[in-house]
Protein backbone atom coordinates (compact mmCIF):
# COMPACT_ATOMS: atom_id res chain seq x y z
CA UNK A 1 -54.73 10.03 79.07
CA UNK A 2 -55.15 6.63 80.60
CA UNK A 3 -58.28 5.18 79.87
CA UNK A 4 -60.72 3.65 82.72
CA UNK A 5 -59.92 -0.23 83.52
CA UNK A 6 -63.78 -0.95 81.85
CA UNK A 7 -62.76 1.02 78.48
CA UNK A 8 -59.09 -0.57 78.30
CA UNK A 9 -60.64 -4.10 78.70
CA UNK A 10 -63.24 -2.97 75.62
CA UNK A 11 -60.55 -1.98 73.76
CA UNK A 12 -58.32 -4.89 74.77
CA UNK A 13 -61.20 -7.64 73.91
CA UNK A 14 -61.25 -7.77 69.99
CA UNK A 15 -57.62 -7.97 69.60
CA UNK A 16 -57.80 -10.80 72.66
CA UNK A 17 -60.23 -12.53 70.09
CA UNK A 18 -57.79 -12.13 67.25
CA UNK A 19 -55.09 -13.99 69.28
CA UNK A 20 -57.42 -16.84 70.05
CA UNK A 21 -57.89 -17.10 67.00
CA UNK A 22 -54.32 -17.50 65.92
CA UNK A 23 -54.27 -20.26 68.93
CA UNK A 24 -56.53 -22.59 67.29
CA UNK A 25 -54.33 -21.79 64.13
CA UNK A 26 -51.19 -22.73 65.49
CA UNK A 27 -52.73 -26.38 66.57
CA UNK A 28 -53.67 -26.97 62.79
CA UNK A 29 -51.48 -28.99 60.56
CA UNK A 30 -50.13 -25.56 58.71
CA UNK A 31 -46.89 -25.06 56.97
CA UNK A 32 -44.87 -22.36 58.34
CA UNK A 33 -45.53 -20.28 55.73
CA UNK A 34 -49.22 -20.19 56.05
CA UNK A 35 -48.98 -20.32 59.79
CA UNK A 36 -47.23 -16.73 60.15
CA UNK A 37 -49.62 -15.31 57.34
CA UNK A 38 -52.09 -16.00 59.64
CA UNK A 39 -49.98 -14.54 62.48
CA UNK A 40 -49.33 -11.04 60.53
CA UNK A 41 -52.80 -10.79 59.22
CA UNK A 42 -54.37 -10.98 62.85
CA UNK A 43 -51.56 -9.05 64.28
CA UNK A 44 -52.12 -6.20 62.07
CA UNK A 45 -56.10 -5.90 62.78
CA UNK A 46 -55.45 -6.81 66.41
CA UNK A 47 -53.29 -3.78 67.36
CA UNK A 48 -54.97 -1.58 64.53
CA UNK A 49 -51.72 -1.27 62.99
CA UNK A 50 -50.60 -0.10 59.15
CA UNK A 51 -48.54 -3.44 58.49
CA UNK A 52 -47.48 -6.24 60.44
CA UNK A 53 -44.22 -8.01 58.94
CA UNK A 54 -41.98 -11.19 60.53
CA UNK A 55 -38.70 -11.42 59.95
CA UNK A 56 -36.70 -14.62 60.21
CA UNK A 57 -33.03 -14.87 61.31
CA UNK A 58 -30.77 -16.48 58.37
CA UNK A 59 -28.05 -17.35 60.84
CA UNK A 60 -25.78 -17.90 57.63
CA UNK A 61 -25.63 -14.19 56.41
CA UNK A 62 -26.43 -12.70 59.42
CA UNK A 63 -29.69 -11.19 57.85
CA UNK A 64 -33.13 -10.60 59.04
CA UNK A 65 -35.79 -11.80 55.82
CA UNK A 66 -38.96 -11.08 55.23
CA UNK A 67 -40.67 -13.80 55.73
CA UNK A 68 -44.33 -12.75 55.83
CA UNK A 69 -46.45 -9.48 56.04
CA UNK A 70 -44.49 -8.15 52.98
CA UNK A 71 -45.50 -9.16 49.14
CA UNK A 72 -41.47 -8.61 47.74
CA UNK A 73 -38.16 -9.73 49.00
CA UNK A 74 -37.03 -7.76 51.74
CA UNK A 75 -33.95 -8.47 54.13
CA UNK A 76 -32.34 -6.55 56.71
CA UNK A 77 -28.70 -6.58 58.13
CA UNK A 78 -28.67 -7.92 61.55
CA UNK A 79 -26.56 -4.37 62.39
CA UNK A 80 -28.46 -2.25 60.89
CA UNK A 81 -32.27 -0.64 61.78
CA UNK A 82 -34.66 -0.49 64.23
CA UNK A 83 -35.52 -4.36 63.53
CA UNK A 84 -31.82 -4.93 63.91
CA UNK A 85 -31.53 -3.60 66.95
CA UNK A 86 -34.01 -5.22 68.62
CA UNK A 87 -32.95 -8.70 67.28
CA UNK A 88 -29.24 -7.74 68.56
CA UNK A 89 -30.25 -6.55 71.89
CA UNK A 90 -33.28 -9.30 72.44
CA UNK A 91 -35.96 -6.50 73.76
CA UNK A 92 -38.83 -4.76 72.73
CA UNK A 93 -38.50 -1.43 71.33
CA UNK A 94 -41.22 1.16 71.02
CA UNK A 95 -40.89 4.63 68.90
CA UNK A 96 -43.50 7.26 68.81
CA UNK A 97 -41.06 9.00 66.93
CA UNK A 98 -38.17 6.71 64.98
CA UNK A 99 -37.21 9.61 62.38
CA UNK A 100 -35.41 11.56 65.12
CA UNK A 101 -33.82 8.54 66.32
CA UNK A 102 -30.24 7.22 64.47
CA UNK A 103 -31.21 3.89 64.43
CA UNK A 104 -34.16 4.45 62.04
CA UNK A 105 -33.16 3.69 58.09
CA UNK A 106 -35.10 5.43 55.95
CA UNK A 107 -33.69 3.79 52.98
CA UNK A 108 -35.23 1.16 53.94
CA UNK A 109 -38.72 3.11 53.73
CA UNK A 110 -37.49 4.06 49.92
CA UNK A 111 -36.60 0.48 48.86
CA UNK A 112 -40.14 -0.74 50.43
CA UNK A 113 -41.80 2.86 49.02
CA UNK A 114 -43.50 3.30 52.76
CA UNK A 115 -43.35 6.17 55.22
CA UNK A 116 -42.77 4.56 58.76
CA UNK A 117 -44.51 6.72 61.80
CA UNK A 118 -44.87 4.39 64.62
CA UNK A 119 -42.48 1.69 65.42
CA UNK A 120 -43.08 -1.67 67.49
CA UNK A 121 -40.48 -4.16 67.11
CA UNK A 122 -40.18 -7.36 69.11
CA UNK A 123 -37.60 -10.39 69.23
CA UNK A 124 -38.60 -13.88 68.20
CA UNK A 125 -37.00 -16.07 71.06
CA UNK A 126 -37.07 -19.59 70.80
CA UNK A 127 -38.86 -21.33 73.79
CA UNK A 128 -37.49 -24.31 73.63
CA UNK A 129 -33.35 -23.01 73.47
CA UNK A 130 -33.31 -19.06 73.54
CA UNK A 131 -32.27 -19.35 70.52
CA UNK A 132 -32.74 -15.97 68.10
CA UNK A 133 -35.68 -16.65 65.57
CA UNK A 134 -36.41 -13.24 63.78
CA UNK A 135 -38.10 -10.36 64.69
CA UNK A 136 -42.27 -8.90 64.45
CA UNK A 137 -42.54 -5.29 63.62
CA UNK A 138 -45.71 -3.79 63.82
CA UNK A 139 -46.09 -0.24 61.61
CA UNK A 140 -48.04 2.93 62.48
CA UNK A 141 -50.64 2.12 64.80
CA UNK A 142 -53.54 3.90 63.47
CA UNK A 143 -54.62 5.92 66.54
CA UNK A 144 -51.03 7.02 67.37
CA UNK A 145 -48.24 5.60 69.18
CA UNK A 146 -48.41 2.35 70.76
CA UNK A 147 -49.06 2.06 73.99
CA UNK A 148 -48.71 -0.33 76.93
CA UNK A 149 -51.75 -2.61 75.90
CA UNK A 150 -50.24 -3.07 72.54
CA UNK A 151 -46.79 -4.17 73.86
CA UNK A 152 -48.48 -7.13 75.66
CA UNK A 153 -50.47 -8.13 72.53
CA UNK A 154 -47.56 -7.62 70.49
CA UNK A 155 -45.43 -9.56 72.69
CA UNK A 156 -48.09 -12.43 72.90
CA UNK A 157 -48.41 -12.58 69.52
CA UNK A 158 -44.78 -12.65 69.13
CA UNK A 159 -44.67 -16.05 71.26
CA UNK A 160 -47.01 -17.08 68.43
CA UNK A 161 -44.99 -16.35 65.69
CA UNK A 162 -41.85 -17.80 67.59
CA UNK A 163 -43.59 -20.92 67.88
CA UNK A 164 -44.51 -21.39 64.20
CA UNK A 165 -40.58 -20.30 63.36
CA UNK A 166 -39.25 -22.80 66.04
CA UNK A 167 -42.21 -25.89 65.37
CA UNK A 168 -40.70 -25.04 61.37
CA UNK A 169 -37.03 -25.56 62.09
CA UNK A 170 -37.79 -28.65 64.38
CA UNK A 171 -39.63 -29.98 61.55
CA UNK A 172 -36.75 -29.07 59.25
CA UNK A 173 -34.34 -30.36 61.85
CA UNK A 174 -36.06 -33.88 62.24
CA UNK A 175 -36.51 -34.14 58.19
CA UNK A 176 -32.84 -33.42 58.05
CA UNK A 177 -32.04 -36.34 60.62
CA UNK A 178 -33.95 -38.61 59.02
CA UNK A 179 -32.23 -37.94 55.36
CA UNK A 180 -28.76 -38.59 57.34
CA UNK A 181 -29.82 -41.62 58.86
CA UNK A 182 -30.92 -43.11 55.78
CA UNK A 183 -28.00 -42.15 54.15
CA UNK A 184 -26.12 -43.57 57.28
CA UNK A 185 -28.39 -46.74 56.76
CA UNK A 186 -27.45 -47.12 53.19
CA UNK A 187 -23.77 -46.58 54.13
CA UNK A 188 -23.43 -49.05 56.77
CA UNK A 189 -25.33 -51.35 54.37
CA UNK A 190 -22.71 -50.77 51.79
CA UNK A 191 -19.64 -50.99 54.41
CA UNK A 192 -21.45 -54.26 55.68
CA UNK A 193 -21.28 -55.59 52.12
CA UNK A 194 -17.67 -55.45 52.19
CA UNK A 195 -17.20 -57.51 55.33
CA UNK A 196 -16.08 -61.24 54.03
CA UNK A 197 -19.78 -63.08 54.52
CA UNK A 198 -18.34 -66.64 53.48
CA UNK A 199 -14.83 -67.69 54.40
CA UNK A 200 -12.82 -69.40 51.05
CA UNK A 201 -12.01 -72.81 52.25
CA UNK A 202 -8.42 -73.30 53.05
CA UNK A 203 -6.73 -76.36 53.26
CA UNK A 204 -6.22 -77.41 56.97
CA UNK A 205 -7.49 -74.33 58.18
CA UNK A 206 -10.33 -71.60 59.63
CA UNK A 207 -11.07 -68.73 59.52
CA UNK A 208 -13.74 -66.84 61.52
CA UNK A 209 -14.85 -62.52 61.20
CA UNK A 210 -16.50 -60.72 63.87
CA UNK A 211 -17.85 -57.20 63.12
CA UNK A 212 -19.92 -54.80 65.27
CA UNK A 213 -20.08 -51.43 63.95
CA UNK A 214 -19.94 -47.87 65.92
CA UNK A 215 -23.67 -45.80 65.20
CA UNK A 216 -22.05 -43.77 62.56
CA UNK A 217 -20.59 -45.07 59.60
CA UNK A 218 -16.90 -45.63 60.32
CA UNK A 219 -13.90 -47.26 58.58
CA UNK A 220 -12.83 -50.33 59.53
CA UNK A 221 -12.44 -53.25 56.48
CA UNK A 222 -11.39 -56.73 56.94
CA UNK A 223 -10.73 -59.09 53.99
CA UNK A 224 -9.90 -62.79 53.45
CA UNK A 225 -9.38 -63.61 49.97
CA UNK A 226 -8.03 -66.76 48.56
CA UNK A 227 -5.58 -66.57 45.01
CA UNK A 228 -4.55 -68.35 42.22
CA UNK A 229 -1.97 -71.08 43.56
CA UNK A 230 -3.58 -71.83 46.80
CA UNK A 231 -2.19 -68.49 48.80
CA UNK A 232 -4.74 -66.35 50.80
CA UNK A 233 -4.59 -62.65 51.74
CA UNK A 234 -6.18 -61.83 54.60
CA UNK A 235 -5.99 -58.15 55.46
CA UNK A 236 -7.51 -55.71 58.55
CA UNK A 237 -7.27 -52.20 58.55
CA UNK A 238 -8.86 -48.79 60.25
CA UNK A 239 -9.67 -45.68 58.60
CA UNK A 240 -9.30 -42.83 60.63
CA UNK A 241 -12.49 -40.38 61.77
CA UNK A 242 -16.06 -41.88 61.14
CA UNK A 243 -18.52 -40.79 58.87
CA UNK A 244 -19.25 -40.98 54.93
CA UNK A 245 -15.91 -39.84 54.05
CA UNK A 246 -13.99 -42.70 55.99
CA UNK A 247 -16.16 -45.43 54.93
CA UNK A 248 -15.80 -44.17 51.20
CA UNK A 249 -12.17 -44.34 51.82
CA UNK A 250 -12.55 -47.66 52.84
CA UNK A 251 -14.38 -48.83 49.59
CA UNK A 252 -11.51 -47.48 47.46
CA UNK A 253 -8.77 -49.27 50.04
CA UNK A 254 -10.47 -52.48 49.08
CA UNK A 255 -10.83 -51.68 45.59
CA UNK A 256 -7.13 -50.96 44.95
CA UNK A 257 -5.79 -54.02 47.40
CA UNK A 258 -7.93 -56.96 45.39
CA UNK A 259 -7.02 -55.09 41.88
CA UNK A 260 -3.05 -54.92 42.90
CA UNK A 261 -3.64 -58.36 44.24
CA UNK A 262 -3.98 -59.65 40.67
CA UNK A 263 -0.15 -58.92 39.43
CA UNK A 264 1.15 -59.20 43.61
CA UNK A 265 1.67 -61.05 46.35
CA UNK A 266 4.39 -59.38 48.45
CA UNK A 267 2.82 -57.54 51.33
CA UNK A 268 5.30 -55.50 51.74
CA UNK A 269 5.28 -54.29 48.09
CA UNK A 270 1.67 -54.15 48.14
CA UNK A 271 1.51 -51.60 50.83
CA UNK A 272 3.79 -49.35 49.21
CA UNK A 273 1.94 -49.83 46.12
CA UNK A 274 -1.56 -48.94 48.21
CA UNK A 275 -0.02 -45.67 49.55
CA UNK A 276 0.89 -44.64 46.56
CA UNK A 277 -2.44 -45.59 44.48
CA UNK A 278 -4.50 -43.60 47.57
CA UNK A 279 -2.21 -40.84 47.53
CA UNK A 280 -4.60 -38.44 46.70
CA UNK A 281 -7.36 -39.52 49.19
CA UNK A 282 -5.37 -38.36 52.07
CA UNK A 283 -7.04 -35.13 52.95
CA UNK A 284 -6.81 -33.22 55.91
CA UNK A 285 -5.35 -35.26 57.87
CA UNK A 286 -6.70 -38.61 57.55
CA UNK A 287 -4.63 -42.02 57.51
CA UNK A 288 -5.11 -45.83 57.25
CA UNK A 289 -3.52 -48.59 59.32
CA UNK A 290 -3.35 -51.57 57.94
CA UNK A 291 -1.54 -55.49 58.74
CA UNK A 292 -1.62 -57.33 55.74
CA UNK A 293 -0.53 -60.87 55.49
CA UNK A 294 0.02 -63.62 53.28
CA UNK A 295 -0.84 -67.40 53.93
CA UNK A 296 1.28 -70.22 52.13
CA UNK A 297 -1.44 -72.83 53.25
CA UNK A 298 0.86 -75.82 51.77
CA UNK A 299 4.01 -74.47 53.46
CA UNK A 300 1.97 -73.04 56.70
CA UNK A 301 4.21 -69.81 56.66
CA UNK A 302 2.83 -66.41 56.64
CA UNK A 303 4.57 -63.20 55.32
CA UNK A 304 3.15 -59.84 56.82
CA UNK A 305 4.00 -56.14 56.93
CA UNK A 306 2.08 -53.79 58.98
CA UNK A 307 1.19 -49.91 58.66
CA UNK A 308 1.08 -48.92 61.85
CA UNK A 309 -1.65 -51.22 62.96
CA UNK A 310 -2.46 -53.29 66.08
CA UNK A 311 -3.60 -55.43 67.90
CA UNK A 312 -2.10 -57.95 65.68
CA UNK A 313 -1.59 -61.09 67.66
CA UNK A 314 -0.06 -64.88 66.97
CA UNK A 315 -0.83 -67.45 69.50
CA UNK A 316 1.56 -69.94 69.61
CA UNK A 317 -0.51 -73.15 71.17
CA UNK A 318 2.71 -74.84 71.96
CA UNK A 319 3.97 -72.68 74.61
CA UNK A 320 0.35 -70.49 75.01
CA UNK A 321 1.91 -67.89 74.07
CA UNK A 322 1.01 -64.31 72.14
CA UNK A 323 3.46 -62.61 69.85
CA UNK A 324 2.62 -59.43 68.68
CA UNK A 325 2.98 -58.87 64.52
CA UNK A 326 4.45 -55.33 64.98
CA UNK A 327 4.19 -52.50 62.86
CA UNK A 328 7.07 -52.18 59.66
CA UNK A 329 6.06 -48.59 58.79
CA UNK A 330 3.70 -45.75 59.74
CA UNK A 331 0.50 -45.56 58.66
CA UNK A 332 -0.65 -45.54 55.16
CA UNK A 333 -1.01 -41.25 54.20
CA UNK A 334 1.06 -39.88 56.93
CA UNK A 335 4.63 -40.26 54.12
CA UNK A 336 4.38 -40.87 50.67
CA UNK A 337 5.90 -42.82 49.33
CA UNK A 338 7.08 -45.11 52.08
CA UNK A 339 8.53 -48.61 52.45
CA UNK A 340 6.81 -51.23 54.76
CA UNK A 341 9.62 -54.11 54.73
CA UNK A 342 8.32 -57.43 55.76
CA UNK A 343 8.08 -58.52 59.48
CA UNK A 344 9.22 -62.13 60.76
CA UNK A 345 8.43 -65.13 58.86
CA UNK A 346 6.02 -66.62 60.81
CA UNK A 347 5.43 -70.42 61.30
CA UNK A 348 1.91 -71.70 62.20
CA UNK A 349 2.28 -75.05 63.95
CA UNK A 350 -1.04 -76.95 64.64
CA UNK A 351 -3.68 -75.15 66.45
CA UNK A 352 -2.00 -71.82 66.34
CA UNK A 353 -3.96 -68.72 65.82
CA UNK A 354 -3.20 -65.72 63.87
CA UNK A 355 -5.81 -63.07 65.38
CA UNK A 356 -6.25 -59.34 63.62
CA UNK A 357 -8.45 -56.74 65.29
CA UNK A 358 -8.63 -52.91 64.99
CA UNK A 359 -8.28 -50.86 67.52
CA UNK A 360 -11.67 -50.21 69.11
CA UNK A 361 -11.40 -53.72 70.41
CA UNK A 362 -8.84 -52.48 72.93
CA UNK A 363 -9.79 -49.09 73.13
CA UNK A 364 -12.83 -49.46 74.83
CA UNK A 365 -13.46 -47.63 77.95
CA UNK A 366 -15.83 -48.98 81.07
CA UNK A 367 -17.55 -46.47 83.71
CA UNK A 368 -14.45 -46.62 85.49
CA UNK A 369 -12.52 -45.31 82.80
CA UNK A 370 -10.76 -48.64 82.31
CA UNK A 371 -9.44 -50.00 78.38
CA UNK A 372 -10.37 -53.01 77.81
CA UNK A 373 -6.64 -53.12 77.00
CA UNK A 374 -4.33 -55.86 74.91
CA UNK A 375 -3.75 -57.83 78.31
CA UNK A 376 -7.43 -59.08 78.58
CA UNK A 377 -7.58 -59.79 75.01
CA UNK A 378 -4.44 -61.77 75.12
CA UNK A 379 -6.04 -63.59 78.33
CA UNK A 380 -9.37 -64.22 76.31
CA UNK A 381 -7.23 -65.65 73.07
CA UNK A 382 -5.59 -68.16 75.56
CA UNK A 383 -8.92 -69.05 77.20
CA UNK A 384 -10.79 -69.51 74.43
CA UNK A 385 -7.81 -70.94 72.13
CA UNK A 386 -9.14 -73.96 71.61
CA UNK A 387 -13.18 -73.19 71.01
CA UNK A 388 -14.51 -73.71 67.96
CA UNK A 389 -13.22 -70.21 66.15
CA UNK A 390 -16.61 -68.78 65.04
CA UNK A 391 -17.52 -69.24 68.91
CA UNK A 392 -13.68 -67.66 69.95
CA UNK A 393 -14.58 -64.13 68.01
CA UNK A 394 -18.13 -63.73 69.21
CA UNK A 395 -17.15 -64.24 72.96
CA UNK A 396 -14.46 -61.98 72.62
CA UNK A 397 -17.16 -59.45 71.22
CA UNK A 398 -19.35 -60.35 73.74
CA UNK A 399 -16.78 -59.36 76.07
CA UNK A 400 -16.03 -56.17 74.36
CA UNK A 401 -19.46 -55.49 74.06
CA UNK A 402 -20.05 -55.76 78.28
CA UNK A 403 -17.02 -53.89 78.83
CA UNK A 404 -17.94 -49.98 77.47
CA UNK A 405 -20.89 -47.79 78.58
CA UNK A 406 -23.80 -47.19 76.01
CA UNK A 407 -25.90 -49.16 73.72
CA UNK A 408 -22.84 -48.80 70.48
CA UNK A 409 -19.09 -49.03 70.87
CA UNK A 410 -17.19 -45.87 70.31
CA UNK A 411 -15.53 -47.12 67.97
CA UNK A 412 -16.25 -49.65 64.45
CA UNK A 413 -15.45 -53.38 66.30
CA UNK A 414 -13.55 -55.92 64.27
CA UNK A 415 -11.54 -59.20 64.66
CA UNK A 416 -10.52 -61.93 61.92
CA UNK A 417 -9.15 -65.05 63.54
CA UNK A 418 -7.48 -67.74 61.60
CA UNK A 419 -6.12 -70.97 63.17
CA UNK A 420 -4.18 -73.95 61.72
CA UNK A 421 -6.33 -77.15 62.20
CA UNK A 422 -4.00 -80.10 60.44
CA UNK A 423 -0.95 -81.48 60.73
CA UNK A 424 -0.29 -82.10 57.42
């Protein structure tokens, strides 16, 4: 019998009151936890129901869990039950009668040692995304079956308990972030540590670094390092992907280069011995490219072999023009073991430049979906070829930095410039 508007309202009021009252809970500074023990507790006296339980969707197993409402573990397979059902098909469901139906379990009354009479089950949706939170089930209503009324407090409270779920796994979410990012901090910290910070002095001769890296930690390295007997090593290379796992990479490519550096000099012998030593570090996929050269101040020759790297550039100031240091071998963890034979000997003359980037420098895309491309930087290097060389790298950065959409590059940005200065 449907009762007169006046009675329905009556009836209707105290559980009203019970889900203001779970309003005002919501806006306290509550855990989740404590927030949907609230939720249950009014829930349960609000539609004058046996038990009131939330379940919470463990995306991972594909399992609804007791969250609250229950005092023992409790979990439900998202195929299985009424509770399943209704998380799977993202509606309300309403039994006067779930014994006759299939999808009632009643093992699941045996494990919780419960007989289950009435049945009101309704999906936690996410506000915010859609996304599937868990479930409320509401047990044997006390004067029956549920009725109409007790759907649309149900379902309010619901939006309750989907708020406390979803405000929980924001909270989670943005705790989460902020571990990464200062893990990411720490990283780039680390990676930045292993950018040269003071050029060696070298004997009619400088050197300049530029470095501007992408928002997550990537794998670009850049070296100068002078040796016994006056030589100096200067090395740039790229570690494929971005993230922890590239920079790491990175650490143990400088590692191994300045310990082989102790007992050689030959770069082509060194980046056999590299690809070898990192062997192991190749995994799924990843490589390195890498141009390593060595400077003979005294004799102003430089040896070089190159792993598949570029842009790798000498200026020659005599005739203005740039010669590219092309690659001697693939990149380091595509074959092992590989040779890398040396490329042309080159021969600085005064006021040459020997200029080593990696490849975000080039690769880096404007609105239009133009690369900045080797041509400009080529045009830049003979613009700027005789600026002092600290000034040379940061315009060409500049440049780079005007040239692709968003406030970070794409890509880890790097450039080592060296230039002869003497005659002698």
């Amino acid at each position: 019998m449907t009762l007169p508007i006046e009675s329905r309202y009556c009836h209707s009021l105290p559980g009203l009151n019970r889900l203001l009252a779970v309003t005002r809970i919501l806006a306290e500074d509550l855990d989740t936890g404590q927030a949907l023990a609230h939720i249950v507790a009014e829930a349960k006296i609000a539609l004058h129901c046996d038990r009131a339980i939330v379940y919470q969707f463990d995306h991972k197993r594909e399992q609804l869990v007791a969250t609250a409402g229950l005092d023992r573990d409790f979990a439900v397979d998202l195929d299985q039950g009424i509770v399943g059902c209704a998380a799977r098909e993202g509606k309300l469901i309403n039994m006067a009668h779930p014994r006759s139906d299939p999808r009632f379990r009643d093992a699941h009354d045996r494990l919780l040692d419960y007989h289950t009479q009435t049945v009101l089950a309704v999906p936690l949706i996410a506000a915010r995304d859609e996304r599937l939170l868990g479930v409320l089930e509401l047990l044997n209503n006390v004067g029956g079956p549920f009725d109409s009324d007790d759907e649309a407090l149900a379902v309010a409270f619901s939006h309750h308990a989907a708020a406390a779920l979803d405000r929980g796994r924001l909270l989670a979410e943005i705790e989460m972030r902020r571990e990464l990012e200062a893990s990411l901090s720490v990283a780039r910290e680390v990676q930045r540590r292993f950018m040269p910070s003071k050029m060696p002095p070298i004997p009619g001769y400088e050197v300049a670094t530029w470095w501007y890296p992408n928002e997550a930690v990537g794998g670009d390295y850049c070296d100068v390092i002078a040796l016994p007997g006056g030589e100096v090593a200067l090395c740039v290379a790229d570690v494929s992907g971005h993230g922890l796992g590239p920079s790491l990479l990175m650490a143990s490519v400088r590692a191994a280069l300045r310990t082989l550096l102790r007992s050689e000099r030959s770069p082509s012998v060194l980046l056999e011995q590299l690809a070898l030593a990192l062997a192991d570090d190749f995994e799924h996929g990843s490589f390195i490219t890498m141009v390593l050269a060595m400077l003979a101040p005294e004799r102003h020759e430089v040896t070089f072999a190159n792993a598949g790297h570029g842009p790798a550039i000498h200026f020659q100031a005599a005739g203005e023009q740039c010669v590219d240091l092309e690659a001697t071998g693939v990149p380091l963890g595509v074959v092992v073991p590989m040779q890398y034979p040396l490329g042309p000997l080159l021969a600085l003359a005064e006021g040459d430049l020997l200029v080593l980037t990696t490849d975000g420098i080039v690769e880096s895309f404007d609105q239009q979906g133009s690369q900045f491309g080797v041509e400009r930087l080529q045009g830049l290097i003979r613009q700027l070829a005789r600026a002092p060389l600290d000034d040379l790298v940061r315009a060409i950065g500049r440049e780079v930095e005007l040239h692709y959409v968003g406030d970070s590059p794409p890509d880890d940005l790097t450039i080592l410039a060296l230039r002869r200065t003497a005659r002698s």
